[in-house]
Protein backbone atom coordinates (compact mmCIF):
# COMPACT_ATOMS: atom_id res chain seq x y z
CA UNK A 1 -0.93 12.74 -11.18
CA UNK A 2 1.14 11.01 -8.53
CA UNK A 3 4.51 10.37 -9.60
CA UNK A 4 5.40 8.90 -6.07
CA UNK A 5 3.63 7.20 -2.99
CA UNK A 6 4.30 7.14 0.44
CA UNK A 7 3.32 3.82 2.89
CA UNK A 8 3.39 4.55 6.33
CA UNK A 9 2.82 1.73 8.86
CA UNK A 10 2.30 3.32 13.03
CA UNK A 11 2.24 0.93 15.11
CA UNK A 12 0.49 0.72 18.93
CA UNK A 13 -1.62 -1.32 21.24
CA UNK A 14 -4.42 -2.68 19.62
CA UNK A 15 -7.37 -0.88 21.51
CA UNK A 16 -5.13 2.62 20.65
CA UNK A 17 -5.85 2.33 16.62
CA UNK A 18 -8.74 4.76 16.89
CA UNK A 19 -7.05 7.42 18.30
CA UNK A 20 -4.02 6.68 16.12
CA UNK A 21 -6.23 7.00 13.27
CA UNK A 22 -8.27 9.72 14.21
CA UNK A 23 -4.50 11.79 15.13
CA UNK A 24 -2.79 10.74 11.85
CA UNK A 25 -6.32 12.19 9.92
CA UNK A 26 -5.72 15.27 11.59
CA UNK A 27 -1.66 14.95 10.80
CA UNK A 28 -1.94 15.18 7.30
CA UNK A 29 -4.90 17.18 6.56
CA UNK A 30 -3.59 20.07 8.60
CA UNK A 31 -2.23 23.28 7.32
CA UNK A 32 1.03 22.98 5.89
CA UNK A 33 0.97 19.27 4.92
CA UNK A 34 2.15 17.90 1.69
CA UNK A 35 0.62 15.02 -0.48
CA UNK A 36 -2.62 13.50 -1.05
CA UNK A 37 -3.97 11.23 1.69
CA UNK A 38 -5.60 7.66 -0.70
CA UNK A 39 -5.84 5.31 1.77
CA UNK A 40 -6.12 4.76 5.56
CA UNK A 41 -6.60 1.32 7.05
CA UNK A 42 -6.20 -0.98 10.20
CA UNK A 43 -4.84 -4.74 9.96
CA UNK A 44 -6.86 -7.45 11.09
CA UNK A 45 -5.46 -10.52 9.40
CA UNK A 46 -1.28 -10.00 10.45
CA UNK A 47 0.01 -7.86 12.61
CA UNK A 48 -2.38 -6.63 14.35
CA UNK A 49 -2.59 -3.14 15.85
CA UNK A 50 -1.09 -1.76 12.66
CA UNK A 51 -2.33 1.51 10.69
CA UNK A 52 -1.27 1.51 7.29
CA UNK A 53 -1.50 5.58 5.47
CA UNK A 54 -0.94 5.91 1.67
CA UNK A 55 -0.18 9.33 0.41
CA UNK A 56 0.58 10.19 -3.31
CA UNK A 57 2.89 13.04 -4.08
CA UNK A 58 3.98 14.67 -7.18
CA UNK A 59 7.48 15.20 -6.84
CA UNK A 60 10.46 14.05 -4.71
CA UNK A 61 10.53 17.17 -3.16
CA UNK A 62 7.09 17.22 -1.85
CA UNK A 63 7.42 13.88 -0.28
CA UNK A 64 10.65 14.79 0.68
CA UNK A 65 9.41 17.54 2.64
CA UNK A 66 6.41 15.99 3.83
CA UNK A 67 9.19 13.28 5.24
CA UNK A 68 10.81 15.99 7.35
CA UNK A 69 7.67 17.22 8.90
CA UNK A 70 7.14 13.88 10.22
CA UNK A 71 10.92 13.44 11.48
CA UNK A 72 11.16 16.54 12.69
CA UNK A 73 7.46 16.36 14.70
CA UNK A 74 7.52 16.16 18.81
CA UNK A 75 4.05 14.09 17.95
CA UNK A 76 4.50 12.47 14.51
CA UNK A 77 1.00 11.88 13.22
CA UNK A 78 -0.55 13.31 16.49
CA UNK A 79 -0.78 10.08 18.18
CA UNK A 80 -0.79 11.09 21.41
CA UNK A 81 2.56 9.67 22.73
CA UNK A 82 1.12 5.67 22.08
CA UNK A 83 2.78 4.68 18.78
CA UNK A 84 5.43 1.95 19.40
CA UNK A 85 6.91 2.10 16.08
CA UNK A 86 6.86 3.95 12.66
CA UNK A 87 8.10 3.49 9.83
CA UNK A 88 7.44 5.75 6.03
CA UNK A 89 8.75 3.88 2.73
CA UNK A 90 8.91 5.64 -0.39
CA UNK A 91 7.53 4.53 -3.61
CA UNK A 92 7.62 4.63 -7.12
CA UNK A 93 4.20 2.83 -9.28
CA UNK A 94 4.68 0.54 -11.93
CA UNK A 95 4.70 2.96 -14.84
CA UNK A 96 2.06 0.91 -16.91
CA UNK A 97 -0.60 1.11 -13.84
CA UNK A 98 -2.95 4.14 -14.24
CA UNK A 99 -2.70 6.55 -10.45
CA UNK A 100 -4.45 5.93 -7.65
CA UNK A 101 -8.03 7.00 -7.56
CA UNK A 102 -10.45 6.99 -4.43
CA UNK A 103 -12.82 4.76 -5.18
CA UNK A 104 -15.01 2.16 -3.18
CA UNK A 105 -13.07 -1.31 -3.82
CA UNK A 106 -14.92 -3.23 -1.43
CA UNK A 107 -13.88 -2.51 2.16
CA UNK A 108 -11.23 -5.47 2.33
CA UNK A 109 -8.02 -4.76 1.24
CA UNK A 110 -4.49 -7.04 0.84
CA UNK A 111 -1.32 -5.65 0.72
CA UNK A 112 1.16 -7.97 -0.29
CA UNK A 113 4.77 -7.03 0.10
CA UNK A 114 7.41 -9.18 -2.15
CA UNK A 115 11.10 -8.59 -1.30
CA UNK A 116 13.17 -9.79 -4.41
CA UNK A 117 16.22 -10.99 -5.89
CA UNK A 118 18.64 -8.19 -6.82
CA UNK A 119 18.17 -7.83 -10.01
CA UNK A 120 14.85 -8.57 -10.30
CA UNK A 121 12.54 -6.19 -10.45
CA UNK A 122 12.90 -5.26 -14.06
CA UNK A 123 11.49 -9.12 -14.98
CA UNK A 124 9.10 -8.76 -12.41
CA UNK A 125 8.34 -5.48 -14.40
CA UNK A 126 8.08 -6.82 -17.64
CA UNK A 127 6.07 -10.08 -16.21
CA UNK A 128 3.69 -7.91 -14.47
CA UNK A 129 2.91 -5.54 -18.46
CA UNK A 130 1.77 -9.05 -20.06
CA UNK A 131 -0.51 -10.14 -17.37
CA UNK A 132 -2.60 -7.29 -16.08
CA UNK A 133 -5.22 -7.48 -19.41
CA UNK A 134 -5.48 -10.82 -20.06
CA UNK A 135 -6.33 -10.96 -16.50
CA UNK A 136 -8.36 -7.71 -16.30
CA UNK A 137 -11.51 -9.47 -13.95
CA UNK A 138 -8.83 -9.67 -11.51
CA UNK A 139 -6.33 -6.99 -12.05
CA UNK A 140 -9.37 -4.72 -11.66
CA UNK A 141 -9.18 -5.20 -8.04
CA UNK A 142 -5.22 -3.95 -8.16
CA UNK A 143 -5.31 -0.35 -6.28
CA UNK A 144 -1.82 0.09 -7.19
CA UNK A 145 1.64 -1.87 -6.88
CA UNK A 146 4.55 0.16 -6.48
CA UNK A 147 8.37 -1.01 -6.04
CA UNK A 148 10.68 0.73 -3.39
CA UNK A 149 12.90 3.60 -3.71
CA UNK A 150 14.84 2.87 -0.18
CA UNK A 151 15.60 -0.02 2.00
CA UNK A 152 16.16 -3.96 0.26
CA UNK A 153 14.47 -4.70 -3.36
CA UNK A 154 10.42 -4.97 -3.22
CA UNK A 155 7.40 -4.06 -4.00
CA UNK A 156 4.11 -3.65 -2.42
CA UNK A 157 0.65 -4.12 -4.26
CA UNK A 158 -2.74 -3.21 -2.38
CA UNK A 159 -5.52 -4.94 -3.38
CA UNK A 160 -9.39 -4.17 -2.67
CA UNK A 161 -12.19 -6.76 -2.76
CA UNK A 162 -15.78 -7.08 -1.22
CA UNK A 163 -14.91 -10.44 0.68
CA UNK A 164 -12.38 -12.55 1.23
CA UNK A 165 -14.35 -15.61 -0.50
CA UNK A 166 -14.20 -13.34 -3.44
CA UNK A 167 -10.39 -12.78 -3.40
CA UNK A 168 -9.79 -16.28 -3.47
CA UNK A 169 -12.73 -17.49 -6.03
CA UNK A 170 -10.75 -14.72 -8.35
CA UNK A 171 -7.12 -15.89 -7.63
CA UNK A 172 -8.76 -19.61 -8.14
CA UNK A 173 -9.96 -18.68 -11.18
CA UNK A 174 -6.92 -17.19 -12.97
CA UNK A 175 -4.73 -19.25 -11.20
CA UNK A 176 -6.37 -22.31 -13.13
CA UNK A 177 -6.41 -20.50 -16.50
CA UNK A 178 -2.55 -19.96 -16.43
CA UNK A 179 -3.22 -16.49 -16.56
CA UNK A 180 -1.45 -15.47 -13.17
CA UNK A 181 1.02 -15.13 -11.20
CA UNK A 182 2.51 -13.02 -14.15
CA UNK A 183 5.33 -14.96 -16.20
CA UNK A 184 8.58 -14.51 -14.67
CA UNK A 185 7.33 -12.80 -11.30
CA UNK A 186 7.79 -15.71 -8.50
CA UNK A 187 11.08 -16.68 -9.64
CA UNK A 188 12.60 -12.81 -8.55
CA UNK A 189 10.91 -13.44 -4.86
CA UNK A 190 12.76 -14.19 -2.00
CA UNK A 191 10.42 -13.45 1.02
CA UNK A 192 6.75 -13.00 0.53
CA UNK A 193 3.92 -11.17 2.98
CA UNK A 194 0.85 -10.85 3.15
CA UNK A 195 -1.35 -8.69 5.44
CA UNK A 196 -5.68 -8.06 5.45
CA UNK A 197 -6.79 -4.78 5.94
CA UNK A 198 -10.34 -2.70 6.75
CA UNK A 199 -10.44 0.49 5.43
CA UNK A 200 -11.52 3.62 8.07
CA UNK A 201 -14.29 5.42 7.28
CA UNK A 202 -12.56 8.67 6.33
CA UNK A 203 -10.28 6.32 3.65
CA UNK A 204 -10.72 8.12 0.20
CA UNK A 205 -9.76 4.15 -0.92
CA UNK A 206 -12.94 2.05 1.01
């Protein structure tokens, strides 16, 4: 069972994110590496030329470790020398959420970052408890959502759905029934994004 999560975002020209994500495979399967690679995907509603990794890692250490590698890398991820940017944030899941499991969730993924008030995460928590059941045709479409361990207050949920007409009949749906956002939730955010993303074909998360 994970206990933490990794999101790494590499950035590079936008014809690049093959080789990016054909390097970055490579990267953390090889011999030595730590964690377990759960997603892999490229944006295409955003930023584009974006590929976004999520690893899950039992302990601190491990992802710790895994953290250096990368640092401490003349070719972080094996990109080749065309990644503009990169940047690995460390997680911790909501602890009511069940782990990450590779699964087919449709292809189409959201990952919404929220950053919040300080202080707020623990109602965001609590908000976040009440709603998943009642609104369990949705919330079965949550991969995970995870809150930061380093950097500003926020957390990050990744959604998976077959289209986007069935993301928003679904957020239409519950959104009329009172049954989300979860209680409490909006009133701890202070800056709110959202990005679309298509899963690779060696993503244990599709």
């Amino acid at each position: 069972m994970h206990s933490f999560y990794e999101l790494t975002t590499l950035s590079c020209p936008i014809l690049s994110v093959p080789k990016v994500s054909g390097g970055a495979l490579a990267f953390v399967s090889e011999d030595g590496a730590a964690g377990e690679l759960l997603g892999c995907w490229r944006t295409e509603i955003g930023q584009l030329g974006r590929l976004l990794l999520l690893r899950g890692f039992e302990t601190a250490e491990e992802l710790a470790a895994e953290r250096r590698r990368a640092l401490l890398s003349g070719d972080p991820f094996h990109a080749g020398g065309v990644v503009t940017a990169l940047s690995m944030d460390s997680y911790v899941p909501f602890p009511f959420l069940p782990p990450v499991q590779p699964r087919h969730m449709g292809g189409i993924y959201e990952f919404r970052t929220y950053h919040l008030k300080p202080g707020g995460l623990p109602p965001t928590l609590a908000g976040w408890k009440k709603a998943i059941e009642p609104a369990r045709e949705y919330t079965s479409h949550l991969a995970i959502n995870m809150y930061a361990l380093d950097g500003p207050p926020r957390i990050t949920h990744i959604w998976g759905f077959e289209s986007l007409e069935e993301r928003a009949a679904l957020r239409a749906k519950f959104y009329a029934a009172g049954l989300w956002p979860p209680q409490g939730g909006p009133e701890q955010i202070l800056e709110a994004t959202s990005t679309i993303a298509l899963s690779e074909d060696s993503s244990p998360l599709r």
